[in-house]
Protein backbone atom coordinates (compact mmCIF):
# COMPACT_ATOMS: atom_id res chain seq x y z
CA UNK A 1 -42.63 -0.32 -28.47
CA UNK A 2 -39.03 -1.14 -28.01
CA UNK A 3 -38.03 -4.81 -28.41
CA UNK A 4 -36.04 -6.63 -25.03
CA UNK A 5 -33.11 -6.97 -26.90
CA UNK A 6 -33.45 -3.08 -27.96
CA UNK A 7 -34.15 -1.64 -24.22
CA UNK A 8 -31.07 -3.38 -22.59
CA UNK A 9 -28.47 -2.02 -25.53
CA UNK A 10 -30.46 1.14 -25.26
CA UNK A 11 -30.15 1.46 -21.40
CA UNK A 12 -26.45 0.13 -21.47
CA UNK A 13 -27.16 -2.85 -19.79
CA UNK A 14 -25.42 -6.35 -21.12
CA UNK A 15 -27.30 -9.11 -21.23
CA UNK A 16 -25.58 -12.18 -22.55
CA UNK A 17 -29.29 -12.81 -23.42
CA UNK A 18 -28.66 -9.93 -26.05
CA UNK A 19 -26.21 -12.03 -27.55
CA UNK A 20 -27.63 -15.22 -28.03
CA UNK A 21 -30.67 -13.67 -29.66
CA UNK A 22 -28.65 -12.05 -31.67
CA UNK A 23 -26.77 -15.61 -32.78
CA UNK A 24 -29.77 -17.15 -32.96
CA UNK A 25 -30.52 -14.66 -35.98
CA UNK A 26 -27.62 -15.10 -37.48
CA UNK A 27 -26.33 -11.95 -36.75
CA UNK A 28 -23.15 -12.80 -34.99
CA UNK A 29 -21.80 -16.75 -34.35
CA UNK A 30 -19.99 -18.27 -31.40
CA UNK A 31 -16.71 -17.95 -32.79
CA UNK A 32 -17.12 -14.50 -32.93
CA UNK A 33 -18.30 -13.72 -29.49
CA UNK A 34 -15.59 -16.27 -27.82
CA UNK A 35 -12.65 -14.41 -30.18
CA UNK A 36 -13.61 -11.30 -28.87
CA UNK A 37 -13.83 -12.26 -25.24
CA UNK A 38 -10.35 -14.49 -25.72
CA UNK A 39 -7.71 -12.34 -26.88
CA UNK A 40 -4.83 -11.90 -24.76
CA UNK A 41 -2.55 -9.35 -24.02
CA UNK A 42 0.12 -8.42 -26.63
CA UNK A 43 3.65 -9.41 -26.06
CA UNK A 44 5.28 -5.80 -25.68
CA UNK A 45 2.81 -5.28 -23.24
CA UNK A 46 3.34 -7.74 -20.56
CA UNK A 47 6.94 -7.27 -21.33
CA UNK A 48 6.38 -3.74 -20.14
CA UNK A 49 4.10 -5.25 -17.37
CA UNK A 50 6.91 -7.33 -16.34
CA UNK A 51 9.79 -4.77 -16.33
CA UNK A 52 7.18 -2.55 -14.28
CA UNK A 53 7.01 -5.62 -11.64
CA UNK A 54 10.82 -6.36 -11.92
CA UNK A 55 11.63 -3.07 -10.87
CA UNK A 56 8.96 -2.21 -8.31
CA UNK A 57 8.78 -5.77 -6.70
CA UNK A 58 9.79 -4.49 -3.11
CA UNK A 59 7.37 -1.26 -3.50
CA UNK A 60 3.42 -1.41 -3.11
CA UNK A 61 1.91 -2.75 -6.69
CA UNK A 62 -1.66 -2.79 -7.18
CA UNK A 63 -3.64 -3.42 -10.18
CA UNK A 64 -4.30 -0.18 -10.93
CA UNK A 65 -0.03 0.39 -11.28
CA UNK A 66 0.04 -3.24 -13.33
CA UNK A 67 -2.81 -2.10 -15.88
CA UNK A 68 -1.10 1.81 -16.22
CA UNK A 69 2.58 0.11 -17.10
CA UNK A 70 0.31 -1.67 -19.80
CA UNK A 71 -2.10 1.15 -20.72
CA UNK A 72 -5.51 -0.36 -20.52
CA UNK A 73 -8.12 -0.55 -17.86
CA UNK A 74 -8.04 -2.50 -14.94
CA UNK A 75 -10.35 -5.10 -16.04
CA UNK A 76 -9.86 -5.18 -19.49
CA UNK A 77 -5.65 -5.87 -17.99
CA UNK A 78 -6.81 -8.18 -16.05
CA UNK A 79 -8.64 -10.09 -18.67
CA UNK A 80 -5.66 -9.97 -20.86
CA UNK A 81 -3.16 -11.28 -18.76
CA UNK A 82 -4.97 -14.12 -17.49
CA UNK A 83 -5.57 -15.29 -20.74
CA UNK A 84 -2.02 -14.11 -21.71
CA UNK A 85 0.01 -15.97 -18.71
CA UNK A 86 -2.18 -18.41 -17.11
CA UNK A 87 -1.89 -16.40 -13.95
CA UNK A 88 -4.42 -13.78 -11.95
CA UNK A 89 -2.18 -10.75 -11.95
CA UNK A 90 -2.23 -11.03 -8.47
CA UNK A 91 -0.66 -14.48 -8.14
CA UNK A 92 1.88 -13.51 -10.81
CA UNK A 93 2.92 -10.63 -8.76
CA UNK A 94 3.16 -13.15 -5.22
CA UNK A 95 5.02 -15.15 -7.33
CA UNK A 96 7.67 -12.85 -8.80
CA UNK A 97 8.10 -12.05 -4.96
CA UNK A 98 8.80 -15.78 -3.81
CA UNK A 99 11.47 -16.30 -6.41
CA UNK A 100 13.09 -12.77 -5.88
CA UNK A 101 12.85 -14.10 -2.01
CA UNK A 102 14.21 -17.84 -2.59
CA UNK A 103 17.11 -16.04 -4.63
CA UNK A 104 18.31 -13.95 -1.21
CA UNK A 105 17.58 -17.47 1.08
CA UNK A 106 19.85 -18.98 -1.24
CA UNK A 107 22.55 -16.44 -1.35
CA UNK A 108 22.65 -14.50 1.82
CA UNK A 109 22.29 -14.65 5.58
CA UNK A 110 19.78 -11.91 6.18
CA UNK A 111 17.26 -12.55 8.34
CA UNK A 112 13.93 -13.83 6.70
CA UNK A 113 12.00 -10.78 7.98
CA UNK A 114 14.19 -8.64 6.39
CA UNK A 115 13.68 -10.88 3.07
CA UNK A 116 9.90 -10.79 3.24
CA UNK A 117 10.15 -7.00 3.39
CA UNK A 118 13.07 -6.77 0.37
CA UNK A 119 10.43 -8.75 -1.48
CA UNK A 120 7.54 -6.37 -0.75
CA UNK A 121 5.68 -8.41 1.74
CA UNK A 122 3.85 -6.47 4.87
CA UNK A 123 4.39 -9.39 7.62
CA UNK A 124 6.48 -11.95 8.21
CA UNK A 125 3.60 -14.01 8.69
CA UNK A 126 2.19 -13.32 5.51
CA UNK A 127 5.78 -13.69 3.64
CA UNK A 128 5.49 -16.96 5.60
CA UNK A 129 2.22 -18.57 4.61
CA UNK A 130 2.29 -17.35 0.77
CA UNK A 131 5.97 -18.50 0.76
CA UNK A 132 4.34 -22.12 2.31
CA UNK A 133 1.91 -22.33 -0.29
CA UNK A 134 3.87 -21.50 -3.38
CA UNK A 135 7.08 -23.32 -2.57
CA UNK A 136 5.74 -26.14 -0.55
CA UNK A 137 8.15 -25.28 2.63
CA UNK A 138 8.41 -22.59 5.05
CA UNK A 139 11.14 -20.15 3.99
CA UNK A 140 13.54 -21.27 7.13
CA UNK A 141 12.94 -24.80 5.96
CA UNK A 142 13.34 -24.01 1.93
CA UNK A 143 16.92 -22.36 3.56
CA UNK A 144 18.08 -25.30 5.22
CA UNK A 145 16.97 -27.77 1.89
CA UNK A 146 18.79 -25.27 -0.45
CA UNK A 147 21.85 -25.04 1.58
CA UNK A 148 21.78 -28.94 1.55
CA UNK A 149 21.92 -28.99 -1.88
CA UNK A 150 24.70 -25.88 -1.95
CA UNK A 151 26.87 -28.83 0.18
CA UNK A 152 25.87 -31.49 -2.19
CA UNK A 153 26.92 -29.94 -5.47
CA UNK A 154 30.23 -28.57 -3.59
CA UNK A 155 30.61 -32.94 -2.92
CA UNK A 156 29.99 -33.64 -6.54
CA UNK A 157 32.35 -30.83 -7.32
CA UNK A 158 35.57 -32.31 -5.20
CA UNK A 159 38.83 -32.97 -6.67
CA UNK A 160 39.32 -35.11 -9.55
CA UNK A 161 42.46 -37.04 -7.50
CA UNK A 162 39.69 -37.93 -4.80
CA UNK A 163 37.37 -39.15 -7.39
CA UNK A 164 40.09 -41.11 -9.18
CA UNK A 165 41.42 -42.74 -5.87
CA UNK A 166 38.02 -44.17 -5.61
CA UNK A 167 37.51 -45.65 -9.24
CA UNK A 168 37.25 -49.20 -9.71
CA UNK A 169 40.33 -48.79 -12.09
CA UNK A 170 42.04 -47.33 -9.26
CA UNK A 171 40.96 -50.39 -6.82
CA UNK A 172 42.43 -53.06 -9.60
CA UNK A 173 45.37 -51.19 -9.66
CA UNK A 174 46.00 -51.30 -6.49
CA UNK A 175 46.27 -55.36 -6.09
CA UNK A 176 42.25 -56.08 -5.31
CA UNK A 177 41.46 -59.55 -6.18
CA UNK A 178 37.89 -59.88 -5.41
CA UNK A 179 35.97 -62.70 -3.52
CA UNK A 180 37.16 -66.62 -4.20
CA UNK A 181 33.48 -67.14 -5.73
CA UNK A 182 34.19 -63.81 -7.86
CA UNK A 183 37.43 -65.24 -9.30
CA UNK A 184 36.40 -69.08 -10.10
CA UNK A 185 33.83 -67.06 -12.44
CA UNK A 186 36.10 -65.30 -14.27
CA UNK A 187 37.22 -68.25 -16.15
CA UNK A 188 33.71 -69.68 -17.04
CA UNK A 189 32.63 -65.95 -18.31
CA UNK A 190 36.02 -65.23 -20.32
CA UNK A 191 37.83 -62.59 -18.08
């Protein structure tokens, strides 16, 4: 008669069950079990994983194409790069799209629809809402709030004779005086 933990290796089946008899004998320990479950996908792999994305980002990726640019299985990929990156290859992917997308919002004046579909989105409305929920804004409104910040820099960026007209040096040498109260406290502090 076959023992439980002998018919479910036998018929293929795993049974975490299997495992925790099998600790419980001494056979195999935790560590071992949560190495083997843990380890993440090698570097040169998700570099290749990554260059695969980089180029492809505006074509149709599944998980299938992510796994093959990394030569493993599906779920054994998927696996791997969670634990590698943090990320569901999925929402890596969505967000390689959004930054590829915020770059041309930033940069150009194409519409948005024709960003969402550079960036390998379907819809607009899906561009929209995944664009909503990664960057906290819609993309038109992420536009207007970069290009605010374009006209800010360009500000903080103006010549250095406006910037020097302003200076307080500039002010003192141009005859200010200051407030009566101001200059009866220069004496009693030492100026």
């Amino acid at each position: 008669m076959h023992s439980p933990v002998a018919t479910t290796t036998v018929n293929g089946v795993y049974c975490e069950a299997t495992e925790r008899l099998q600790e419980a004998d001494g056979q195999i320990t935790a560590i071992d079990r949560n190495a083997r479950v843990r380890s993440a996908l090698p570097k040169w792999r998700l570099k290749r994983v990554i260059e695969y994305v980089n180029m492809n980002l505006a074509e149709r990726i599944t998980l299938a194409d992510m796994a093959g640019a990394a030569g493993l299985s599906r779920m054994h990929f998927a696996a791997q790069f969670r634990i590698a990156t943090g990320l569901r290859p999925h929402d890596f992917l969505l967000r390689c799209r959004i930054e590829m997308a915020q770059e041309l919002l930033a940069g150009t004046n194409q519409r948005i629809i024709d960003i969402a579909m550079a960036a390998g989105f379907q819809t607009q409305a899906h561009f929209t809402t995944v664009f909503k929920r990664i960057a906290g804004d819609t993309p038109r409104q992420w536009r207007l709030t970069a290009a605010r910040r374009f006209k800010a820099q360009k500000v903080q960026q103006a010549p250095r004779r406006e910037l020097v007209a302003r200076s307080p040096i500039s002010i003192v040498a141009a005859g200010w005086q200051g407030n009566a109260r101001a200059a009866e406290a220069r004496p009693a502090i030492g100026f």
